[in-house]
PDB file of N, CA and C in Angstrom:
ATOM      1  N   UNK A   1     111.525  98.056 114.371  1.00  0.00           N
ATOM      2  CA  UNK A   1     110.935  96.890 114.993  1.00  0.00           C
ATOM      3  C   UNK A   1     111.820  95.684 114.690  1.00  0.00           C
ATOM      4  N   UNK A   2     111.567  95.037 116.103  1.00  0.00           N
ATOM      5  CA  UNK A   2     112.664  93.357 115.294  1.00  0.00           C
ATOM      6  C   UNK A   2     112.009  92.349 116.038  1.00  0.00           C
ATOM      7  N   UNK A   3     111.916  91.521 114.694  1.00  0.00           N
ATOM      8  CA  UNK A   3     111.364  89.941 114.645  1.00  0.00           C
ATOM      9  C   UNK A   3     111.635  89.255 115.220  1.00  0.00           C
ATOM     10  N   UNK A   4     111.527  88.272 116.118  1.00  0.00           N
ATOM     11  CA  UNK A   4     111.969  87.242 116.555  1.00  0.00           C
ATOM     12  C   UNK A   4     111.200  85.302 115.764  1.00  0.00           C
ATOM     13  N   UNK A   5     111.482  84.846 114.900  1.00  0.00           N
ATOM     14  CA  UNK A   5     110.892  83.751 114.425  1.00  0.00           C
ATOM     15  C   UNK A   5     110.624  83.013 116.060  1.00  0.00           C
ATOM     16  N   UNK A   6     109.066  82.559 115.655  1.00  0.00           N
ATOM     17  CA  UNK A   6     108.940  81.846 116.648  1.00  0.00           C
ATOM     18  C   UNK A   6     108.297  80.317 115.479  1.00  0.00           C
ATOM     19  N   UNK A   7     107.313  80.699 115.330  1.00  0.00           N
ATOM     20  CA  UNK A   7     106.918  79.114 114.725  1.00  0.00           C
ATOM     21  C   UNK A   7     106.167  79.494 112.902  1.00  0.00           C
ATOM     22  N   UNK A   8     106.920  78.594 111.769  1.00  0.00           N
ATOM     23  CA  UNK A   8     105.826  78.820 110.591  1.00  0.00           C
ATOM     24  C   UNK A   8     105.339  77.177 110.620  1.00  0.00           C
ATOM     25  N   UNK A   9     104.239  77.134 109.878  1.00  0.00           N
ATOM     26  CA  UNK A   9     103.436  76.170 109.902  1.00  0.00           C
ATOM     27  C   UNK A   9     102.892  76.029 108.061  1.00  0.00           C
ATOM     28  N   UNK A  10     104.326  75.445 107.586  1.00  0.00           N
ATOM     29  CA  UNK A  10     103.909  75.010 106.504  1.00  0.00           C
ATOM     30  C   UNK A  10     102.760  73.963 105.994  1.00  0.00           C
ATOM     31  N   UNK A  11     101.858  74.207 104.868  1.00  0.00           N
ATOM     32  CA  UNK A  11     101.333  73.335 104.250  1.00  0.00           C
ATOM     33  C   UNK A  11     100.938  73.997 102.920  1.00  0.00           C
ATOM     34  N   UNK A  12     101.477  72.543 102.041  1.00  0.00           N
ATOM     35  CA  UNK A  12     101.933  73.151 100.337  1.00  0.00           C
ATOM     36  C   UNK A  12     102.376  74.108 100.296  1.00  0.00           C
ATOM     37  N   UNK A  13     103.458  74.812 100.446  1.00  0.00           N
ATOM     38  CA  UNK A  13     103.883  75.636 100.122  1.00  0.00           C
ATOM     39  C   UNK A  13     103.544  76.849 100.275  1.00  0.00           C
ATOM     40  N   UNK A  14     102.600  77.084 101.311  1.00  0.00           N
ATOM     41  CA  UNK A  14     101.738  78.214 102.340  1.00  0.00           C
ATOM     42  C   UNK A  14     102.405  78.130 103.257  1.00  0.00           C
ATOM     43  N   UNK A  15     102.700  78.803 104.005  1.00  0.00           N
ATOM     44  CA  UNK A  15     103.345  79.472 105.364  1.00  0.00           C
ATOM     45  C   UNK A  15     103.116  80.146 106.108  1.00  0.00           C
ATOM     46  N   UNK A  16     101.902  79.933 106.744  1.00  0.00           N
ATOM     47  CA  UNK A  16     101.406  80.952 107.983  1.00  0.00           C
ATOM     48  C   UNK A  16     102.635  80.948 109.026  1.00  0.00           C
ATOM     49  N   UNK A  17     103.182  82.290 109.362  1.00  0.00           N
ATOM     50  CA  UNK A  17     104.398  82.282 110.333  1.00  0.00           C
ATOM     51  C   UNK A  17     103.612  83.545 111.489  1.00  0.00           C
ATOM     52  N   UNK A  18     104.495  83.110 112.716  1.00  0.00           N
ATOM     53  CA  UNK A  18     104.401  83.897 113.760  1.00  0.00           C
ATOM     54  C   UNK A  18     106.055  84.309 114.209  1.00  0.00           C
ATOM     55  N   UNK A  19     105.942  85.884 114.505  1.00  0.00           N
ATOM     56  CA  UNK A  19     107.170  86.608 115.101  1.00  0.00           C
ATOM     57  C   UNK A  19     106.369  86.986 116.076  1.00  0.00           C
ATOM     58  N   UNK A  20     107.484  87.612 117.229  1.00  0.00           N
ATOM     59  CA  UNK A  20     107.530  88.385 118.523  1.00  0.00           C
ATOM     60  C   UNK A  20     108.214  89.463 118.289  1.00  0.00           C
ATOM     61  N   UNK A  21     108.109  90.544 118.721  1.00  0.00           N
ATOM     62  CA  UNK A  21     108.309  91.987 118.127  1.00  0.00           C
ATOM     63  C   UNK A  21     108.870  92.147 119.627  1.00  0.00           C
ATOM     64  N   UNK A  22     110.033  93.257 119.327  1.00  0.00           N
ATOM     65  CA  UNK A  22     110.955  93.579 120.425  1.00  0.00           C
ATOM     66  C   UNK A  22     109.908  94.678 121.632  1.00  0.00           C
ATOM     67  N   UNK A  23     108.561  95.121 120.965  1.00  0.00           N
ATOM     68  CA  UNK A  23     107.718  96.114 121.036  1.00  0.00           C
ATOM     69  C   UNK A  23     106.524  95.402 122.001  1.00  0.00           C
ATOM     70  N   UNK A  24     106.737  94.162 122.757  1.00  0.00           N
ATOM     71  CA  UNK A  24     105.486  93.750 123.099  1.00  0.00           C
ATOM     72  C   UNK A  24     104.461  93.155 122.478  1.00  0.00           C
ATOM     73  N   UNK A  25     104.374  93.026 120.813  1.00  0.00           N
ATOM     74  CA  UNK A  25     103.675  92.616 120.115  1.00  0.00           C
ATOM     75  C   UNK A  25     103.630  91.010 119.501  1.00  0.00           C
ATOM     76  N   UNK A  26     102.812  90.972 118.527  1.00  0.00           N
ATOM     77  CA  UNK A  26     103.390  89.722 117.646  1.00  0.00           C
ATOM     78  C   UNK A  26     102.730  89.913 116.576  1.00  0.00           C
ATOM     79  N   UNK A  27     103.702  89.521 115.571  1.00  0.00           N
ATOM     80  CA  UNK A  27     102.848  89.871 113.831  1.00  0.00           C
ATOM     81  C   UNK A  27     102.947  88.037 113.581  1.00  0.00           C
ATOM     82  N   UNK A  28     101.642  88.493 112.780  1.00  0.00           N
ATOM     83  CA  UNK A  28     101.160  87.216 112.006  1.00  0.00           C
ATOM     84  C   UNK A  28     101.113  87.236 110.670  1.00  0.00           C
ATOM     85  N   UNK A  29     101.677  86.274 109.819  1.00  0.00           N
ATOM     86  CA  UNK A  29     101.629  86.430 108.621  1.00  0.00           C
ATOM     87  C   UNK A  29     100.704  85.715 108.134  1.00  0.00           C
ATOM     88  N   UNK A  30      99.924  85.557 107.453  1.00  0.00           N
ATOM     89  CA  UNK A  30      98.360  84.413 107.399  1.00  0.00           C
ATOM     90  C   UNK A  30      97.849  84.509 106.115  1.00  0.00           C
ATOM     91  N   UNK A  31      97.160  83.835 105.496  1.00  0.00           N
ATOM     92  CA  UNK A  31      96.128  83.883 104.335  1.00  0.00           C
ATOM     93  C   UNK A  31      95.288  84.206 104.475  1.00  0.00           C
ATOM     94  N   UNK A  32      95.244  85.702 102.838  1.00  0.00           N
ATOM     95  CA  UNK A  32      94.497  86.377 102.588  1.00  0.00           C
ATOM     96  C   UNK A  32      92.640  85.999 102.649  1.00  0.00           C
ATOM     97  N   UNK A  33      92.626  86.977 103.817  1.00  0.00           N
ATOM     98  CA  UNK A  33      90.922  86.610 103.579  1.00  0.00           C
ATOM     99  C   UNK A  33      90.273  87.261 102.233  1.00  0.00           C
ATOM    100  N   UNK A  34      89.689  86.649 101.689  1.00  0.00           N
ATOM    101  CA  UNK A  34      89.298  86.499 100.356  1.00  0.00           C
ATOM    102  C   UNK A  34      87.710  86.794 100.379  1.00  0.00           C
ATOM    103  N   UNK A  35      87.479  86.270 101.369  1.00  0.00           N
ATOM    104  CA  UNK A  35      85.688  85.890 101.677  1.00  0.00           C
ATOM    105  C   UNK A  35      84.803  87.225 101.860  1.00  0.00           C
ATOM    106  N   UNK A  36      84.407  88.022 100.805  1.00  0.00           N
ATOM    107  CA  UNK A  36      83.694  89.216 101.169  1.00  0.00           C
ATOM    108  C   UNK A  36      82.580  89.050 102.177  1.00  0.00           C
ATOM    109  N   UNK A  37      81.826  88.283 102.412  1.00  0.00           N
ATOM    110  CA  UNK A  37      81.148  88.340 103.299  1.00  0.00           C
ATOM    111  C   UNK A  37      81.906  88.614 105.085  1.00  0.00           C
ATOM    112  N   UNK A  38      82.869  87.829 105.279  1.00  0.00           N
ATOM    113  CA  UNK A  38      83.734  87.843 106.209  1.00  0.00           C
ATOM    114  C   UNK A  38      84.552  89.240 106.238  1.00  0.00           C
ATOM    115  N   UNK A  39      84.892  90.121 105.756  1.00  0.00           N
ATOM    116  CA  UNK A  39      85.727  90.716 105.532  1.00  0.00           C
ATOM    117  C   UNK A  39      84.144  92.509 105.843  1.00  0.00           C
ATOM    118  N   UNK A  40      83.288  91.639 105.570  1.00  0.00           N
ATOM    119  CA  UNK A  40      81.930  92.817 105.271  1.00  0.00           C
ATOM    120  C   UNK A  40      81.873  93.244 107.191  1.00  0.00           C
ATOM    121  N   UNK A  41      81.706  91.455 107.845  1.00  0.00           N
ATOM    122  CA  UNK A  41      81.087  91.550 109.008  1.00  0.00           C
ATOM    123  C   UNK A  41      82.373  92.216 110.077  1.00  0.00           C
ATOM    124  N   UNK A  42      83.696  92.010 109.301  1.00  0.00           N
ATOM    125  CA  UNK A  42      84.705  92.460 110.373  1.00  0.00           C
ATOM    126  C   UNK A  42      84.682  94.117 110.635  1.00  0.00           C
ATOM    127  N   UNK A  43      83.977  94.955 109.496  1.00  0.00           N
ATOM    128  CA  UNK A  43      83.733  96.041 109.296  1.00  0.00           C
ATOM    129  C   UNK A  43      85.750  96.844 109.610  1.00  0.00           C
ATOM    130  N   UNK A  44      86.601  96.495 108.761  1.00  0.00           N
ATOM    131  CA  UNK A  44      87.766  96.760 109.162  1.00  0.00           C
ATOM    132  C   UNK A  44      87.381  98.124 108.463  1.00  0.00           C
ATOM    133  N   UNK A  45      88.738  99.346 109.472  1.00  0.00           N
ATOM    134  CA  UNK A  45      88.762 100.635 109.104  1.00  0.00           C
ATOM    135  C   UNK A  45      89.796 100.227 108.137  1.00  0.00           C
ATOM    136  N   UNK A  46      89.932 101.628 106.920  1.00  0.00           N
ATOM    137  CA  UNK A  46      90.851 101.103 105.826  1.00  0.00           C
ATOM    138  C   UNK A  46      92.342 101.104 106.269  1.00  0.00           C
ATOM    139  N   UNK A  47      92.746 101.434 107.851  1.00  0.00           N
ATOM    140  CA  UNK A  47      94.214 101.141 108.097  1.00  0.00           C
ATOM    141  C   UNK A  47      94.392  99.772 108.654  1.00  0.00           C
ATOM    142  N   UNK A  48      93.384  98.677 108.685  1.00  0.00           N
ATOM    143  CA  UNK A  48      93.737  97.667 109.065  1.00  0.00           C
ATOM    144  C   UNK A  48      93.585  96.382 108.300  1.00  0.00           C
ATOM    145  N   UNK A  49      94.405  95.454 108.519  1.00  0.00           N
ATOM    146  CA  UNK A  49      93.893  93.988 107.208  1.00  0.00           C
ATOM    147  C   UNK A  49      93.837  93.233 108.295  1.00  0.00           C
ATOM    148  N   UNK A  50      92.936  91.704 107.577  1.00  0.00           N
ATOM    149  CA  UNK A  50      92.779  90.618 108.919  1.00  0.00           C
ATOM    150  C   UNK A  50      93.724  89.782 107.984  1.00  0.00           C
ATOM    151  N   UNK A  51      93.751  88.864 108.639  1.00  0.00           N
ATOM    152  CA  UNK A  51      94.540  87.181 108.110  1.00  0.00           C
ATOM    153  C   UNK A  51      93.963  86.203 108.922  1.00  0.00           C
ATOM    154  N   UNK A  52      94.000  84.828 108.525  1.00  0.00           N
ATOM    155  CA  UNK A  52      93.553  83.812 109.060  1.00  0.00           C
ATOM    156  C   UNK A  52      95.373  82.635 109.089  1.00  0.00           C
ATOM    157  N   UNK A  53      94.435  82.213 110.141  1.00  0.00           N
ATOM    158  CA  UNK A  53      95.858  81.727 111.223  1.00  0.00           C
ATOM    159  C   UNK A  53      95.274  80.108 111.658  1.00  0.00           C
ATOM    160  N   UNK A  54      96.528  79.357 111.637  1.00  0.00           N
ATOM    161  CA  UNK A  54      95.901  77.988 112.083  1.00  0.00           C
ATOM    162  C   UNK A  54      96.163  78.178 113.601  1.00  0.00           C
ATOM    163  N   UNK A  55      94.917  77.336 114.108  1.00  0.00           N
ATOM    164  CA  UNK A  55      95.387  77.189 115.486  1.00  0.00           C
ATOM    165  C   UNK A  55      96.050  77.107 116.271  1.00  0.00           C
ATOM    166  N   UNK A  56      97.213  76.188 115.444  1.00  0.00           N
ATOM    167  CA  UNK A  56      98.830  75.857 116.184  1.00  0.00           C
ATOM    168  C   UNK A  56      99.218  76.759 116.602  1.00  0.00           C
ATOM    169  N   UNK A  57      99.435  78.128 115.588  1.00  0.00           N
ATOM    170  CA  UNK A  57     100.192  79.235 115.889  1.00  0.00           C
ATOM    171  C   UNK A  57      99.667  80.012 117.079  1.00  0.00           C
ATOM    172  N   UNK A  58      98.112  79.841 117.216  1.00  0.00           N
ATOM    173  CA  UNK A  58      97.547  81.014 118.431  1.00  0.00           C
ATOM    174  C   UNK A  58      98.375  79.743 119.798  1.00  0.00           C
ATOM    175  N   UNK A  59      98.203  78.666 119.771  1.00  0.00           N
ATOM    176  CA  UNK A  59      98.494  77.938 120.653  1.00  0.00           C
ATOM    177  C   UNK A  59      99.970  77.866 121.563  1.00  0.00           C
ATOM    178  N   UNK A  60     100.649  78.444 119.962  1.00  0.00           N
ATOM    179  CA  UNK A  60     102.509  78.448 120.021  1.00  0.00           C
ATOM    180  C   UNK A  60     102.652  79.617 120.975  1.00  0.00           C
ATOM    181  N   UNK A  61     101.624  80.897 120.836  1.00  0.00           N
ATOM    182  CA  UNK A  61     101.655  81.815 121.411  1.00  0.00           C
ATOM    183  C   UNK A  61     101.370  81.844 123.141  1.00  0.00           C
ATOM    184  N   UNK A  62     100.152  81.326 123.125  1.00  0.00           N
ATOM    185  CA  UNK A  62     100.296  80.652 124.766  1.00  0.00           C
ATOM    186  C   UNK A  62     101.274  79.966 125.194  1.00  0.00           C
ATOM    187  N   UNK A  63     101.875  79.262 124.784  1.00  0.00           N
ATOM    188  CA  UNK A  63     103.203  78.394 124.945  1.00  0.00           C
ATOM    189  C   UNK A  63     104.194  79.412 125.459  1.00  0.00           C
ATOM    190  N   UNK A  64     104.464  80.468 124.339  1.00  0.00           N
ATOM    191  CA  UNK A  64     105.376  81.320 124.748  1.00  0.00           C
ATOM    192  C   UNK A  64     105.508  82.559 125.891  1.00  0.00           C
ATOM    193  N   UNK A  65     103.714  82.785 125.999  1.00  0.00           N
ATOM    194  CA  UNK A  65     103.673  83.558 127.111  1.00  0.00           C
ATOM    195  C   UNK A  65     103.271  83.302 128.634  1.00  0.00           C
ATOM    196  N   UNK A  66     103.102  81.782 128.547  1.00  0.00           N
ATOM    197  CA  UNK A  66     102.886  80.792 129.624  1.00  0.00           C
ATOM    198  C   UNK A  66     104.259  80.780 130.372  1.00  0.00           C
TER     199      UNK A  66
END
């Protein structure tokens, strides 16, 4: 698979980043959801993790596929 940097969105020294994958995709790198309750209701199977993402980045993404 290969990355393409599209946008990170520093604050303090956190870095939520977004790539474009040569594959049609896009990976998000985001902060760890922490929040068991949140994490209860997503009911994830054990091959998947969530992350939380600032808006900018879902926005950067329309940008790019606009």
């Amino acid at each position: 698979m290969h990355l393409t940097f599209i946008r990170k969105d520093s604050n303090g020294g956190q870095s939520p980043t977004l790539y474009r994958t040569d594959r049609g995709t896009f990976v998000v790198q985001g902060y760890k959801i922490d929040d068991p309750q949140a994490l209860h209701t997503l009911n994830l199977p054990s091959h998947e993790t969530a992350v939380e993402v600032p808006e900018a980045l879902l926005k950067e993404i329309a940008r790019e596929l606009g």
